[in-house]
Protein backbone atom coordinates (compact mmCIF):
# COMPACT_ATOMS: atom_id res chain seq x y z
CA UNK A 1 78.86 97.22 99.17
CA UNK A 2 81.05 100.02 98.73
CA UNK A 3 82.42 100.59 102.33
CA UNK A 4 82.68 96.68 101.95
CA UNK A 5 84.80 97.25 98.85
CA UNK A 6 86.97 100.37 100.76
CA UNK A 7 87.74 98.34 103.69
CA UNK A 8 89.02 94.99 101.38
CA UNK A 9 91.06 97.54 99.55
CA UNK A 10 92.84 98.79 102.77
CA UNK A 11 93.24 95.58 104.07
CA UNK A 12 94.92 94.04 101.00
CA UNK A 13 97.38 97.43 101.11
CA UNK A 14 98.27 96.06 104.32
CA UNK A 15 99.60 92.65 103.51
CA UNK A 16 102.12 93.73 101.22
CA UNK A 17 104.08 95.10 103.59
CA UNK A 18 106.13 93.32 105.73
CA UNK A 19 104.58 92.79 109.19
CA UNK A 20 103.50 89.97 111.78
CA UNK A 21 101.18 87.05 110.46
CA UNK A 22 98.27 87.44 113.39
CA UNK A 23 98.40 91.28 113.00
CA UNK A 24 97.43 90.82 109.79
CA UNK A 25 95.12 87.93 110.13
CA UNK A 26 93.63 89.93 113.18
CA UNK A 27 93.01 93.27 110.20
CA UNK A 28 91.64 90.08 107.55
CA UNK A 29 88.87 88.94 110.23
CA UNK A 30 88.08 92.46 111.01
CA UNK A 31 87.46 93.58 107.78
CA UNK A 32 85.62 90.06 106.90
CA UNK A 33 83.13 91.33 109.69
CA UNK A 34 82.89 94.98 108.15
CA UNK A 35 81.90 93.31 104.94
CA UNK A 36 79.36 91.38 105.99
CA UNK A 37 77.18 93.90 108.34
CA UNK A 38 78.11 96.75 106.20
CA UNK A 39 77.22 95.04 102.64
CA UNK A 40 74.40 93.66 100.72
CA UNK A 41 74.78 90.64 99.16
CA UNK A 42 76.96 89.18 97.44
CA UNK A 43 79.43 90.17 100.69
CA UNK A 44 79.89 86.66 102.67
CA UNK A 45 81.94 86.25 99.28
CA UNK A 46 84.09 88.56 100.49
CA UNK A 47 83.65 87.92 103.87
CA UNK A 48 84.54 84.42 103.43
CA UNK A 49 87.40 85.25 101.05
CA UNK A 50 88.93 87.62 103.41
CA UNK A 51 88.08 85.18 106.50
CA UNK A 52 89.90 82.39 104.46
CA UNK A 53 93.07 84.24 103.76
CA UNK A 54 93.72 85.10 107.71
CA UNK A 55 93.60 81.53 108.51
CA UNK A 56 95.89 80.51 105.68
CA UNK A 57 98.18 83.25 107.06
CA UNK A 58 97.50 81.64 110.95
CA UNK A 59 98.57 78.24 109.26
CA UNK A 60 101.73 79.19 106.83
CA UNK A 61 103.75 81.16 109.46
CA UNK A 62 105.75 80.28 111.89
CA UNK A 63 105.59 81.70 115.51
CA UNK A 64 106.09 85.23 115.79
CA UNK A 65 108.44 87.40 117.22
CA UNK A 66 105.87 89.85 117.76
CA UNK A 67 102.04 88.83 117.95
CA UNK A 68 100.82 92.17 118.35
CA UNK A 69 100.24 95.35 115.90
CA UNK A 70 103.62 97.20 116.03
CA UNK A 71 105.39 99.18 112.33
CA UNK A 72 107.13 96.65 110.96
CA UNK A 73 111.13 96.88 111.89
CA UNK A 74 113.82 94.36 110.02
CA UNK A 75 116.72 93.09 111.93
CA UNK A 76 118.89 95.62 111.02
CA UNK A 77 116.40 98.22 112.42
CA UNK A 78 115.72 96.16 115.82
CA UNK A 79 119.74 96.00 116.09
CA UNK A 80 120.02 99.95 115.79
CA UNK A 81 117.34 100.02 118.27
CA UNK A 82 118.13 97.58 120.68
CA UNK A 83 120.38 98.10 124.23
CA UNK A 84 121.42 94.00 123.96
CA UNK A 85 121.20 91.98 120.94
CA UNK A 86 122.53 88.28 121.39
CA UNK A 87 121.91 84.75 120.28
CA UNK A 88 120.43 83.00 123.41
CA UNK A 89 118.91 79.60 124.33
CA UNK A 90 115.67 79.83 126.42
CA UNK A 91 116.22 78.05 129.90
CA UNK A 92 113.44 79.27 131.71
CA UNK A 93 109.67 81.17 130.81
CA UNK A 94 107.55 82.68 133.63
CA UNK A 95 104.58 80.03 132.23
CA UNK A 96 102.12 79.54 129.19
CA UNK A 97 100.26 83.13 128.71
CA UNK A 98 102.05 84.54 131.60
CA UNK A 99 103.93 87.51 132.31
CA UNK A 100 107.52 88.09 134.10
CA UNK A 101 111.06 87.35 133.13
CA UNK A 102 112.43 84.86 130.97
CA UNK A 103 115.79 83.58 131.68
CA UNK A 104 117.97 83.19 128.60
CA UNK A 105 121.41 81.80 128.31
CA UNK A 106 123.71 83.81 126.18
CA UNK A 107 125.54 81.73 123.15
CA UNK A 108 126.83 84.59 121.85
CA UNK A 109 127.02 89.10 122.05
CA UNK A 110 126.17 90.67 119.36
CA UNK A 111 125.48 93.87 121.17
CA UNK A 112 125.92 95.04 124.93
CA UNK A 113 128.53 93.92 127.30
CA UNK A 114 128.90 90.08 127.44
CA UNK A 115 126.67 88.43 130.28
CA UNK A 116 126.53 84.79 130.82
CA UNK A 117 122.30 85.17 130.88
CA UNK A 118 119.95 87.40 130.35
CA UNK A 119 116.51 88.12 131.54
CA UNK A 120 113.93 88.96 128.67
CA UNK A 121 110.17 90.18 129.40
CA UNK A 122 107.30 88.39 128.77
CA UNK A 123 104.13 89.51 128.87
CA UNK A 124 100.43 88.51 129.10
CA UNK A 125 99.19 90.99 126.60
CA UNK A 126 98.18 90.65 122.98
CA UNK A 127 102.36 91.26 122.18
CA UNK A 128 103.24 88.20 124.20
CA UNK A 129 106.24 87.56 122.69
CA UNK A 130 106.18 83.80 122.87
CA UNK A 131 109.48 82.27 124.69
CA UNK A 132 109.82 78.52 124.36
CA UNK A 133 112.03 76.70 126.70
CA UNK A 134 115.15 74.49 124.72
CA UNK A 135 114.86 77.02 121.41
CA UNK A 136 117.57 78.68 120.14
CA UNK A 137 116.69 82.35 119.36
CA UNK A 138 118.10 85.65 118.33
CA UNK A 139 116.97 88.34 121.17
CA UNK A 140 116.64 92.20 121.07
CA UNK A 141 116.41 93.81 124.42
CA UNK A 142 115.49 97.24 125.71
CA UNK A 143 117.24 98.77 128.40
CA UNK A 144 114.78 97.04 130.93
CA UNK A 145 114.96 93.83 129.55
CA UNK A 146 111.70 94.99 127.26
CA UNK A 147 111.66 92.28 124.34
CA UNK A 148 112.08 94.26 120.78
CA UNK A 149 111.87 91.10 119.16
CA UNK A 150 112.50 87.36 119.60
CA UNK A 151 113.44 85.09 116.56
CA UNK A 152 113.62 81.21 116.84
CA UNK A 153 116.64 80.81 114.47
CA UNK A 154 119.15 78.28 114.16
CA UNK A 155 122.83 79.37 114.05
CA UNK A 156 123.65 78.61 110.50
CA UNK A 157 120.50 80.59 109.32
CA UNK A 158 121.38 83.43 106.44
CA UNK A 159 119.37 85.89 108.97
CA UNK A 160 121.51 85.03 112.03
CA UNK A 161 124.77 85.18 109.76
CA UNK A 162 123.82 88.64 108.13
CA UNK A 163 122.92 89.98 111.24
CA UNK A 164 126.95 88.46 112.87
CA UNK A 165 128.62 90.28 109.26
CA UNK A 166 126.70 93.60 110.54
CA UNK A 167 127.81 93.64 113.86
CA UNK A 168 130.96 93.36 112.83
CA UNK A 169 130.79 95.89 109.64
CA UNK A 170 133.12 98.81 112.16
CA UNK A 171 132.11 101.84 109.48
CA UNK A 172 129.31 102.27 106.97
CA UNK A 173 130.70 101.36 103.76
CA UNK A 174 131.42 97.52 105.25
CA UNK A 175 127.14 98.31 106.40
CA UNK A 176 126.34 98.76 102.58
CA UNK A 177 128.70 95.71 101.55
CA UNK A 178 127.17 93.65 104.28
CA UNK A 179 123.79 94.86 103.02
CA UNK A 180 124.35 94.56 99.21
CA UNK A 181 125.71 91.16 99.68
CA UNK A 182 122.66 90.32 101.61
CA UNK A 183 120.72 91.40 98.93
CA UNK A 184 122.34 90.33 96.17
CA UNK A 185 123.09 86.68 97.35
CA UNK A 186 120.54 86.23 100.43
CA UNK A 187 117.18 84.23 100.47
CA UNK A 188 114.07 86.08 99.78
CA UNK A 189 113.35 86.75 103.51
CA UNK A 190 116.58 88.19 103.85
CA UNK A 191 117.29 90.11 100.73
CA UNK A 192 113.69 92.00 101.54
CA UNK A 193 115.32 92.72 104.82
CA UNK A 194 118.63 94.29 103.41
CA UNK A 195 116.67 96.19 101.12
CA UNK A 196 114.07 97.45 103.61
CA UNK A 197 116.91 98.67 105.90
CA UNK A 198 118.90 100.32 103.06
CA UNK A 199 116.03 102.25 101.44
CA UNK A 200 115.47 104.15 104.26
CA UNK A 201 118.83 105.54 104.79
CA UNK A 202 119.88 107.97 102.26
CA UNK A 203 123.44 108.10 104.42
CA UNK A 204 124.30 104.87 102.88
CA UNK A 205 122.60 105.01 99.94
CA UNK A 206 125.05 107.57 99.13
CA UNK A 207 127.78 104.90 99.84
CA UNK A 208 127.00 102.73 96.79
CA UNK A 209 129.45 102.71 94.09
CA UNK A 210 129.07 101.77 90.62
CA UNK A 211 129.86 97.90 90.99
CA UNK A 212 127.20 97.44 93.68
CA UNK A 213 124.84 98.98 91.93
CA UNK A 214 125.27 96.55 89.05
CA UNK A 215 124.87 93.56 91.87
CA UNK A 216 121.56 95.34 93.04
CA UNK A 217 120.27 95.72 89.43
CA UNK A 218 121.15 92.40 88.83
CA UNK A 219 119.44 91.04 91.82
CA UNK A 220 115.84 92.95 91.28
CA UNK A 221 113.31 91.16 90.13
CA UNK A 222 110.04 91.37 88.32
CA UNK A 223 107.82 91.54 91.63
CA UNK A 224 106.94 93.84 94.54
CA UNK A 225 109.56 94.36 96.64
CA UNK A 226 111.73 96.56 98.74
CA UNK A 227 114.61 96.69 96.88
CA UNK A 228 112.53 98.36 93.96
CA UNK A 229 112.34 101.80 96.32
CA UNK A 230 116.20 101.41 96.95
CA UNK A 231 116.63 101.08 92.73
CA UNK A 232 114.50 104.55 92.45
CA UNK A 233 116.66 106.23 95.42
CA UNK A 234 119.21 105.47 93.27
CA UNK A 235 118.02 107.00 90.26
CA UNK A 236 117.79 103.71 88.47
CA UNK A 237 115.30 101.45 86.51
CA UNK A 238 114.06 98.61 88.10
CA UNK A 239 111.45 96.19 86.27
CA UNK A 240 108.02 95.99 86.95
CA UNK A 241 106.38 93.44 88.96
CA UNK A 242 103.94 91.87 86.97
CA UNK A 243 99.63 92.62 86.79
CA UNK A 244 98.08 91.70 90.03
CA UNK A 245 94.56 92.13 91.73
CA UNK A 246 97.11 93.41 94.76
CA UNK A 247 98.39 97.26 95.36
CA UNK A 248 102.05 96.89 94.21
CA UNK A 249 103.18 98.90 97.07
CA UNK A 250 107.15 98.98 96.80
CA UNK A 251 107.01 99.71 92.89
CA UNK A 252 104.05 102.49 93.71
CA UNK A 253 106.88 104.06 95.57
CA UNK A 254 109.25 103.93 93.49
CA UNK A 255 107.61 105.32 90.46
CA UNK A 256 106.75 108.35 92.29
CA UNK A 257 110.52 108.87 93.57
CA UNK A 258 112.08 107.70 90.72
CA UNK A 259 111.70 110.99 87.93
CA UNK A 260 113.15 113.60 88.11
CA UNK A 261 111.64 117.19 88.42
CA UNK A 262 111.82 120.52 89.58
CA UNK A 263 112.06 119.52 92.88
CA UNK A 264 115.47 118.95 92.15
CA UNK A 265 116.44 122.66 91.94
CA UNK A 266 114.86 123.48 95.30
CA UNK A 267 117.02 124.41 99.06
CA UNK A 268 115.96 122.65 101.97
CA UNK A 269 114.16 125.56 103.05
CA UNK A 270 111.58 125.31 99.89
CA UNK A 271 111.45 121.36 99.88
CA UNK A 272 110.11 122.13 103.39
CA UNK A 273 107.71 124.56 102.43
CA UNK A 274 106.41 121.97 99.91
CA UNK A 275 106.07 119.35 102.88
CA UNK A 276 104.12 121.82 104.88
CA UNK A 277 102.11 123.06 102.57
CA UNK A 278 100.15 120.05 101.11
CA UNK A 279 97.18 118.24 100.68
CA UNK A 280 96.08 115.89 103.69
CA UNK A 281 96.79 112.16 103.67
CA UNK A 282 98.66 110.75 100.30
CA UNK A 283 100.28 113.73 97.85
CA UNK A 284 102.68 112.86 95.67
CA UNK A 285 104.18 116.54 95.71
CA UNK A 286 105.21 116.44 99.39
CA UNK A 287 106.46 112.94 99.55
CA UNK A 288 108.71 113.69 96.73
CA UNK A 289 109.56 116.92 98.42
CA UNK A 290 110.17 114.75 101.73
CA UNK A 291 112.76 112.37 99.77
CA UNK A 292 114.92 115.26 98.31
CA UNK A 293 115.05 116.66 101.48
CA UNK A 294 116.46 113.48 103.06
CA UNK A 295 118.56 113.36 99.66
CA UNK A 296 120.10 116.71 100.72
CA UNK A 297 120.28 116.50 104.18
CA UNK A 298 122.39 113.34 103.92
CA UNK A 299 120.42 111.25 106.34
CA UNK A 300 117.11 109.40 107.48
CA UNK A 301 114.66 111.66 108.77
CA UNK A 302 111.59 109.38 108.61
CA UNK A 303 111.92 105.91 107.37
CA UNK A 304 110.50 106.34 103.50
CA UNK A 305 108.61 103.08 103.44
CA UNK A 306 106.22 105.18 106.14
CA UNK A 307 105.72 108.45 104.79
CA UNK A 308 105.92 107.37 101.50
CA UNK A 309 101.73 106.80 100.99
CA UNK A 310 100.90 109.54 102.63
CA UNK A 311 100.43 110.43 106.59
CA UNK A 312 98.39 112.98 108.77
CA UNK A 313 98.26 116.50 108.74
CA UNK A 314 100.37 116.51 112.27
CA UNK A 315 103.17 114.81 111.12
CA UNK A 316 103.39 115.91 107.83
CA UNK A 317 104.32 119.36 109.95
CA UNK A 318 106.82 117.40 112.07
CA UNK A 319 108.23 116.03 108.76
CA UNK A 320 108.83 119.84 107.68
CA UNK A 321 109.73 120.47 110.66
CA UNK A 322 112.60 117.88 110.43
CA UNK A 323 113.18 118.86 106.59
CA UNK A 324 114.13 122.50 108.21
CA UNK A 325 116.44 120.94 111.30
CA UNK A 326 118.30 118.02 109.82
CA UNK A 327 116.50 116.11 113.44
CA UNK A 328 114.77 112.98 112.77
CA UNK A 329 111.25 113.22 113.22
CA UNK A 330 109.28 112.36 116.19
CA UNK A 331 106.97 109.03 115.27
């Protein structure tokens, strides 16, 4: 019952973070099977409670841009990341379940030199990315035509119109007005989005003055979210979701970065001593450490939302490591 129990836990920690709808229906049936060899009764309660959850999840989304296990990455992450980034409308897939090139007819650059079409990959693999001929879509290539992501979006969406007003931000304070504004005024898919992007890069954080804070404030709300870790970075409140049988993970994080403490006293030199010198897996000492080192280095060196609860003993040393050379560290 208990490693029942454990495994239900870990799951649940899974699906409040932000990530693709069969990745985590694929964790919600494994873990449904855990329970019920590795369990006395009464596990087919869990079992089936898990089992029922994944399909709900199988139902309530719609098609993904990525079907297979990958860290989750917003828009504004996938844009960084990408080599082309445009809006496109699929002409031509290699076939149902079948890999080669799609052939995609550009509407309009966001990134890369302008083409007329472009060729995205599909693949026959459990990330089959899921090209439909006729659909409009927002694409993120590689530099081999790799598919980053594909999102079925129509051209008035708030996701597709963010994404335009950050293409188009030329420095980073017009970023953190493009992402503030997202937050502030955006849908819920969005906002989380924004807020994802911006708690992860202390370079902007930095950026925010006093009257977008107040919108950010204003815009927080009494559940789990995001934009609770970018409050904390901040140094200010944020209210607390309210009681649930769920890990809140966002306001977890933000609790822990949120006080202040000795920490703040320490070089970079000594916040990386505390990052390499720590316990294994979650400790709250070295992922504070971790964050004033970013704080003082004046840029990302690991997204927070990863390290943030906890990691392995090899990359908490490449996280000192990066705390010492001001290099992002190698995921």
């Amino acid at each position: 019952m208990i490693a029942g129990t454990r495994l239900a836990a870990a799951v649940l920690l899974f699906t409040v973070t932000p990530r693709s709808a069969p990745g985590l229906a694929c964790l919600l049936f494994a873990a449904a099977a855990s329970a019920s060899f590795v369990a006395p009764r009464p596990a087919p309660t869990l079992a089936r409670t898990v089992l029922a959850a994944a399909t709900l999840l199988l139902l309530a989304f719609p098609r993904p841009a990525q079907a297979c296990s990958r860290p989750y990455q917003s828009q504004f992450d996938l844009f960084d990341r990408a080599t082309r980034v445009a809006e496109v409308r699929v002409e031509q897939t290699p076939g149902r379940r079948e890999a080669g090139m799609a052939r995609l007819r550009v509407l309009r650059t966001l990134k890369g030199s302008a083409r007329a079409t472009l060729a995205g990959e599909e693949t026959n693999t459990s990330c089959h990315v899921g090209y439909r001929t006729g659909r409009r879509a927002v694409v993120f290539l590689g530099p081999r035509g790799e598919t980053l992501a594909y999102h079925e979006r129509p051209a008035s969406d708030p996701q597709v119109l963010a994404l335009r007003a950050f293409v188009a931000a030329e420095d980073p304070d017009a970023r953190v007005r493009v992402l503030v504004d997202a937050i502030a005024a955006g849908p819920a898919a969005l906002k989380d989005e924004a807020a994802w992007y911006l708690a992860n890069r202390p370079e902007l954080l930095a950026r925010i003055d006093l009257p977008a804070r107040e919108r950010l404030l204003a815009a927080a709300e009494p559940r789990d979210q995001p934009l609770l870790v970018v409050l904390a970075r901040l140094e200010l409140d944020f209210p607390a979701p309210p009681p649930s049988h769920y890990r809140h993970y966002y306001a977890e994080l933000a609790a822990l970065l949120r006080p202040r403490d000795e920490l703040d006293d320490l070089g970079v030199e000594a916040l990386a001593g505390q990052v390499e010198r720590g316990r294994e897996g979650y400790d709250p000492q070295r992922i504070r450490a971790m964050d004033r080192c970013e704080r003082q280095t004046g840029h990302m060196l690991s997204p927070v939302l990863r390290y943030g609860h906890g990691s392995s003993a090899h990359f908490w040393t490449e996280l000192a490591r990066s705390c010492r050379t001001g290099e992002p560290a190698k995921h």
